[in-house]
Protein backbone atom coordinates (compact mmCIF):
# COMPACT_ATOMS: atom_id res chain seq x y z
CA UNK A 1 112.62 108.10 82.90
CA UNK A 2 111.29 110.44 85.73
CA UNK A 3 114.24 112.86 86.20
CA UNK A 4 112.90 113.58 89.79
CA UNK A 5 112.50 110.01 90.81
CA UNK A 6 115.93 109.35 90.26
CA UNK A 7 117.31 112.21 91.58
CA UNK A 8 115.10 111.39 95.24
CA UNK A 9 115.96 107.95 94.98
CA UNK A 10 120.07 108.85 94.81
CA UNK A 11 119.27 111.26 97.59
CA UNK A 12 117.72 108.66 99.82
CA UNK A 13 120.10 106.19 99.02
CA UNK A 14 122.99 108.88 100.26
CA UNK A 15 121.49 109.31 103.40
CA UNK A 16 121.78 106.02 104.27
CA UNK A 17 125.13 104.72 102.95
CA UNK A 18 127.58 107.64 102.45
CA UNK A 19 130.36 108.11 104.44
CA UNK A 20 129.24 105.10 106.39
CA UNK A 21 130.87 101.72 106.70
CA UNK A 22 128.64 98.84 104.82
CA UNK A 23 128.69 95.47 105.07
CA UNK A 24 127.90 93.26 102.15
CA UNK A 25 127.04 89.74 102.24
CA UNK A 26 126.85 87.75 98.64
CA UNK A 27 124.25 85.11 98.01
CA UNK A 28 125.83 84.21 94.45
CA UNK A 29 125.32 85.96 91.13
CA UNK A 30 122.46 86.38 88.61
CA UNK A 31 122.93 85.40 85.13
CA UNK A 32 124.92 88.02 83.64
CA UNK A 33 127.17 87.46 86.43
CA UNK A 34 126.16 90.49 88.64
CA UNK A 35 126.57 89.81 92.50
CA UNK A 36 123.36 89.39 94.38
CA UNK A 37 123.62 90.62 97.83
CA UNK A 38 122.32 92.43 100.61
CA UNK A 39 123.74 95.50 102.09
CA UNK A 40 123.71 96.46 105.94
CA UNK A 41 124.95 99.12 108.05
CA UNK A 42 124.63 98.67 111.93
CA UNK A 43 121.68 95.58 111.17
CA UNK A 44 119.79 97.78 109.19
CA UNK A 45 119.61 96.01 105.86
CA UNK A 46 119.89 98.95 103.10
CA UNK A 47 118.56 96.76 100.62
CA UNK A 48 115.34 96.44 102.31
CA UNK A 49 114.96 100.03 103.50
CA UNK A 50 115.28 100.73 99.70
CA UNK A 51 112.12 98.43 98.95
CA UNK A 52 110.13 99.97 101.90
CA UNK A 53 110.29 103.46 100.63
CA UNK A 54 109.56 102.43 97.02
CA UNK A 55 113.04 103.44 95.45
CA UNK A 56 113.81 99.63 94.92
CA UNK A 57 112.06 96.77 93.63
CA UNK A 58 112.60 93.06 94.33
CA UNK A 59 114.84 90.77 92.53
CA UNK A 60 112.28 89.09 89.79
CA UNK A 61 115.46 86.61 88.86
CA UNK A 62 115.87 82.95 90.14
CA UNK A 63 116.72 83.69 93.88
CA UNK A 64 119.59 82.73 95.31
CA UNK A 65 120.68 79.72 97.72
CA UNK A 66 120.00 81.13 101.06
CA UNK A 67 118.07 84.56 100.93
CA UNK A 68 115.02 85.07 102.81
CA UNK A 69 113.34 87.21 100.08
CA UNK A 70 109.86 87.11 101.72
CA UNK A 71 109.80 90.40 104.15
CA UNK A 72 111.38 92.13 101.03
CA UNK A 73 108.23 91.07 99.18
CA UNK A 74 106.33 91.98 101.73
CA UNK A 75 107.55 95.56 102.09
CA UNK A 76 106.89 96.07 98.65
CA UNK A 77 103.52 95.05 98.39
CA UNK A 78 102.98 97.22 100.97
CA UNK A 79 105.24 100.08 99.50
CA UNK A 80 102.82 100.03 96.01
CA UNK A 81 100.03 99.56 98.49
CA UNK A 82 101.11 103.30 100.25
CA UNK A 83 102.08 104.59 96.58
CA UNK A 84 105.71 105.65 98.40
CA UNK A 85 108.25 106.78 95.75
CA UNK A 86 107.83 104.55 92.11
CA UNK A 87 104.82 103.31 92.86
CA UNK A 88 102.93 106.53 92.88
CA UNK A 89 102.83 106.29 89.31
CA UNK A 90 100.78 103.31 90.15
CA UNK A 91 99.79 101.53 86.46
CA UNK A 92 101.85 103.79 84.62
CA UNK A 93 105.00 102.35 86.29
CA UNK A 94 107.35 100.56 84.22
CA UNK A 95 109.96 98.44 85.91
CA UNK A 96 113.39 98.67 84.44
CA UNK A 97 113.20 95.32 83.65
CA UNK A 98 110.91 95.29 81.05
């Protein structure tokens, strides 16, 4: 795990949620029962910002009833594309998931 990765990642996230009011809409849950959901503030969707900057990836699960999921795969294909945060390890990344 890159210490300084994580530590950037929880610093950008700050910026953009703490102290602020968030709304949170649910699509459903994912298998081990986690909700899946997207976060705003204002209409900016955190979830998406997250992706753009490379400090998020996209859901790889079965998607759920109702979410548009294609600009977030867009933004990260263009995130890896701009090596911003994770994906300047480029190859060498390994996704949580696996």
């Amino acid at each position: 795990m890159n210490v300084l990765l994580v530590l950037t990642t929880f610093k950008y996230l700050a910026r953009l949620v703490l102290n602020k009011t968030v709304e949170i809409r649910e699509y459903g849950k994912d298998r081990y029962g986690r909700t899946l959901g997207v976060v705003s503030i204002g209409g900016e969707i955190v979830n998406l910002e997250m992706v753009k900057a490379g400090y998020a990836e996209v859901y790889r699960g079965t998607p759920a009833t109702g979410f548009a999921s294609v600009p977030y795969w867009k933004a990260e294909e263009v995130a890896r594309a701009a090596k911003h945060g994770m994906w300047v390890h480029g190859d060498k990344y390994v996704s949580p998931r696996e």
